[in-house]
C-alpha atoms as a PDB file:
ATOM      1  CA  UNK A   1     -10.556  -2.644  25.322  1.00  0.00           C
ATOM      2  CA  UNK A   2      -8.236  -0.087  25.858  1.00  0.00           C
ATOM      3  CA  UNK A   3      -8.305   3.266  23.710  1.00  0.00           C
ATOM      4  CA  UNK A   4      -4.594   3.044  22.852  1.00  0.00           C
ATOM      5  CA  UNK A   5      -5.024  -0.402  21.410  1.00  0.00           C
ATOM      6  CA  UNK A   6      -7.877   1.326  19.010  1.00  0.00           C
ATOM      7  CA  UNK A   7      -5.597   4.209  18.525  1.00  0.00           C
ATOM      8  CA  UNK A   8      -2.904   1.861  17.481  1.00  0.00           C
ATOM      9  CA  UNK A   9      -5.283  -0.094  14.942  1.00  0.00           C
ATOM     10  CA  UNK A  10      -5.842   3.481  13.723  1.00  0.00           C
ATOM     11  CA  UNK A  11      -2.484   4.496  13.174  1.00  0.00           C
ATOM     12  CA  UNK A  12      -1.114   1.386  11.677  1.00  0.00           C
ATOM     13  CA  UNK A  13      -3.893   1.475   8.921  1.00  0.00           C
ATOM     14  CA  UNK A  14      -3.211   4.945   7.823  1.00  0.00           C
ATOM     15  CA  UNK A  15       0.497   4.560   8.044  1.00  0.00           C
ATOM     16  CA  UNK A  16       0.211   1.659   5.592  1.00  0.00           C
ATOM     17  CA  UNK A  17      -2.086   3.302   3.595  1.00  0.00           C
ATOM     18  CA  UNK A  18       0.443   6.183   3.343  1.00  0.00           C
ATOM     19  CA  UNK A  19       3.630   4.293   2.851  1.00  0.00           C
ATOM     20  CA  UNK A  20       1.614   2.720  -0.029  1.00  0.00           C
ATOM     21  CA  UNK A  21       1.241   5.229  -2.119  1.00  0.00           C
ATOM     22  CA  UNK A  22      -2.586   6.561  -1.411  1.00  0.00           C
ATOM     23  CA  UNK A  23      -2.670  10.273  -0.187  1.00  0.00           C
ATOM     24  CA  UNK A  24      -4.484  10.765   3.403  1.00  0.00           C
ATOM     25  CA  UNK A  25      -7.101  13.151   3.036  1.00  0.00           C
ATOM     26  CA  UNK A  26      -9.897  13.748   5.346  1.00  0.00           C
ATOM     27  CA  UNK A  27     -12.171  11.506   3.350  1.00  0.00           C
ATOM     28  CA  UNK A  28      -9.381   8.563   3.414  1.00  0.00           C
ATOM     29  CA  UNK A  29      -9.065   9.174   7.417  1.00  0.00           C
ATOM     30  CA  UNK A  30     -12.566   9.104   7.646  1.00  0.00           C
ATOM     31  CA  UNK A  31     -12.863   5.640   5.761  1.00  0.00           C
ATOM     32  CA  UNK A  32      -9.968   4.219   7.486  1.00  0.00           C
ATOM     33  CA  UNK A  33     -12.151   5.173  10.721  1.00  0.00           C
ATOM     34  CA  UNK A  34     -14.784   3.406   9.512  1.00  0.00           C
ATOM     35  CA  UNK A  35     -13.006   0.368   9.112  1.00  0.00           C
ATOM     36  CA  UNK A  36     -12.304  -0.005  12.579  1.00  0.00           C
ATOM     37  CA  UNK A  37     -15.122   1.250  13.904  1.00  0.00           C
ATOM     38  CA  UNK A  38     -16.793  -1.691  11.324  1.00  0.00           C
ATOM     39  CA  UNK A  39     -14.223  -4.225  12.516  1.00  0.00           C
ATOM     40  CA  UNK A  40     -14.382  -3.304  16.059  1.00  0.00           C
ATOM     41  CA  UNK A  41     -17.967  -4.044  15.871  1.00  0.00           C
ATOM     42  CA  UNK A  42     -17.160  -7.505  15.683  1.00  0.00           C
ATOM     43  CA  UNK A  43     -15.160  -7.923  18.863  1.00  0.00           C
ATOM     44  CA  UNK A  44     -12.025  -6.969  20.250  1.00  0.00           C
ATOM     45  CA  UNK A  45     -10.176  -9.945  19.775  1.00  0.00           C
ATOM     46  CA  UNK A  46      -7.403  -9.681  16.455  1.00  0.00           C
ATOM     47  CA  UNK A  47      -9.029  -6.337  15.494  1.00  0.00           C
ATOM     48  CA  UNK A  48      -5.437  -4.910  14.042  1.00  0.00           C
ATOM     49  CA  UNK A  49      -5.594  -8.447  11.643  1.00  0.00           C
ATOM     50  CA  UNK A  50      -9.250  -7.713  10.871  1.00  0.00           C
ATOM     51  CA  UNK A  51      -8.428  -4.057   9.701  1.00  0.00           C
ATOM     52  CA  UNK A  52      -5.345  -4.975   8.215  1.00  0.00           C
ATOM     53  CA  UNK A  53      -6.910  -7.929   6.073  1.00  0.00           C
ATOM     54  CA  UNK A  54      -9.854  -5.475   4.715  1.00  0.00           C
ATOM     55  CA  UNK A  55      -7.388  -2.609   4.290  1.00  0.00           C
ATOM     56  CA  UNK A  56      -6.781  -3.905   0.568  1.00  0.00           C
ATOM     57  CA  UNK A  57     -10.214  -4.434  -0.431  1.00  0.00           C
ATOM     58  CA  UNK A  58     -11.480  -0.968   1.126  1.00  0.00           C
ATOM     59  CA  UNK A  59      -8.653   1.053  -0.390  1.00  0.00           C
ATOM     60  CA  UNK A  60      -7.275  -0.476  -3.718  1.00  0.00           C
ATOM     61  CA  UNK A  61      -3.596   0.756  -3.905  1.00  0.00           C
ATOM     62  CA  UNK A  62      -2.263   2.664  -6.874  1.00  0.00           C
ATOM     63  CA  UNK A  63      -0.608   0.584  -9.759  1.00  0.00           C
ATOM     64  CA  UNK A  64       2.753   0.142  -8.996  1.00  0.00           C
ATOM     65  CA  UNK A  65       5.076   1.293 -12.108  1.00  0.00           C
ATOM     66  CA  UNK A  66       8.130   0.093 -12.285  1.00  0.00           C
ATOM     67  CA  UNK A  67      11.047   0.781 -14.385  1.00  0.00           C
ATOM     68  CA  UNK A  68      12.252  -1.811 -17.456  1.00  0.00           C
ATOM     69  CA  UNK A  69      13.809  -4.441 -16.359  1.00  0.00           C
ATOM     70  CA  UNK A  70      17.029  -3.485 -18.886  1.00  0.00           C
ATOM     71  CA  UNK A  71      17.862  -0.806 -21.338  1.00  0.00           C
ATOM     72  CA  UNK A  72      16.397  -0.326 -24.550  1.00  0.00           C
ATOM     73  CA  UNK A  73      18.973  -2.969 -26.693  1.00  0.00           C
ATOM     74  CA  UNK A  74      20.012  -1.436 -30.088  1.00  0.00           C
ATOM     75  CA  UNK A  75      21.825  -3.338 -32.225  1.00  0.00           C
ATOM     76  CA  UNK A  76      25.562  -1.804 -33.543  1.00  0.00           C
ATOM     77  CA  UNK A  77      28.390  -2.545 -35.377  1.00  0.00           C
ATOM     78  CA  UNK A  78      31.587  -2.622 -33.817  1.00  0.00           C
ATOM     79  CA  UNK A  79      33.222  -3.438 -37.530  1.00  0.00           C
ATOM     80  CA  UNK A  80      35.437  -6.004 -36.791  1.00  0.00           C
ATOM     81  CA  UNK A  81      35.581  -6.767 -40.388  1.00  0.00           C
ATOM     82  CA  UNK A  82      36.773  -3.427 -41.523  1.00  0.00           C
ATOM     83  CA  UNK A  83      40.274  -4.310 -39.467  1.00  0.00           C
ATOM     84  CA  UNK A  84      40.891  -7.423 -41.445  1.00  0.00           C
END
């Protein structure tokens, strides 16, 4: 297999793991490493798919939080009856 194609398998799974929301430290770079050194092990057939499908279950991603769906509803008077 040719090292760019492992380089590649490398890069993709940290950029991922980076536009997800996890911080790449030495220790995540090192596990992402792992992982395709793991996967790799296995053959070099679909090894970005292999890493990619683990990537979840090796590093779970932050809880999203997103932002209410509305705003807070108050309930007002607008007095209509006070112009009759």
């Amino acid at each position: 297999m040719p090292y760019h194609e492992v380089e590649q398998t490398l890069a993709r799974a940290l950029t991922y793991l980076r536009l997800s929301g996890i911080t790449v430290t030495p220790e995540v770079a090192r596990g992402a490493l792992h992982l395709v050194d793991s996967a790799l092990e296995q053959g070099e057939q679909r090894l970005l798919a292999r890493v990619m499908e683990r990537l979840p279950a090796a590093f779970p991603l932050p809880e999203e939080v997103l932002p209410p769906q509305t705003p807070p509803l108050h309930h007002v008077s607008v007095h209509y009856a006070d112009s009759l």
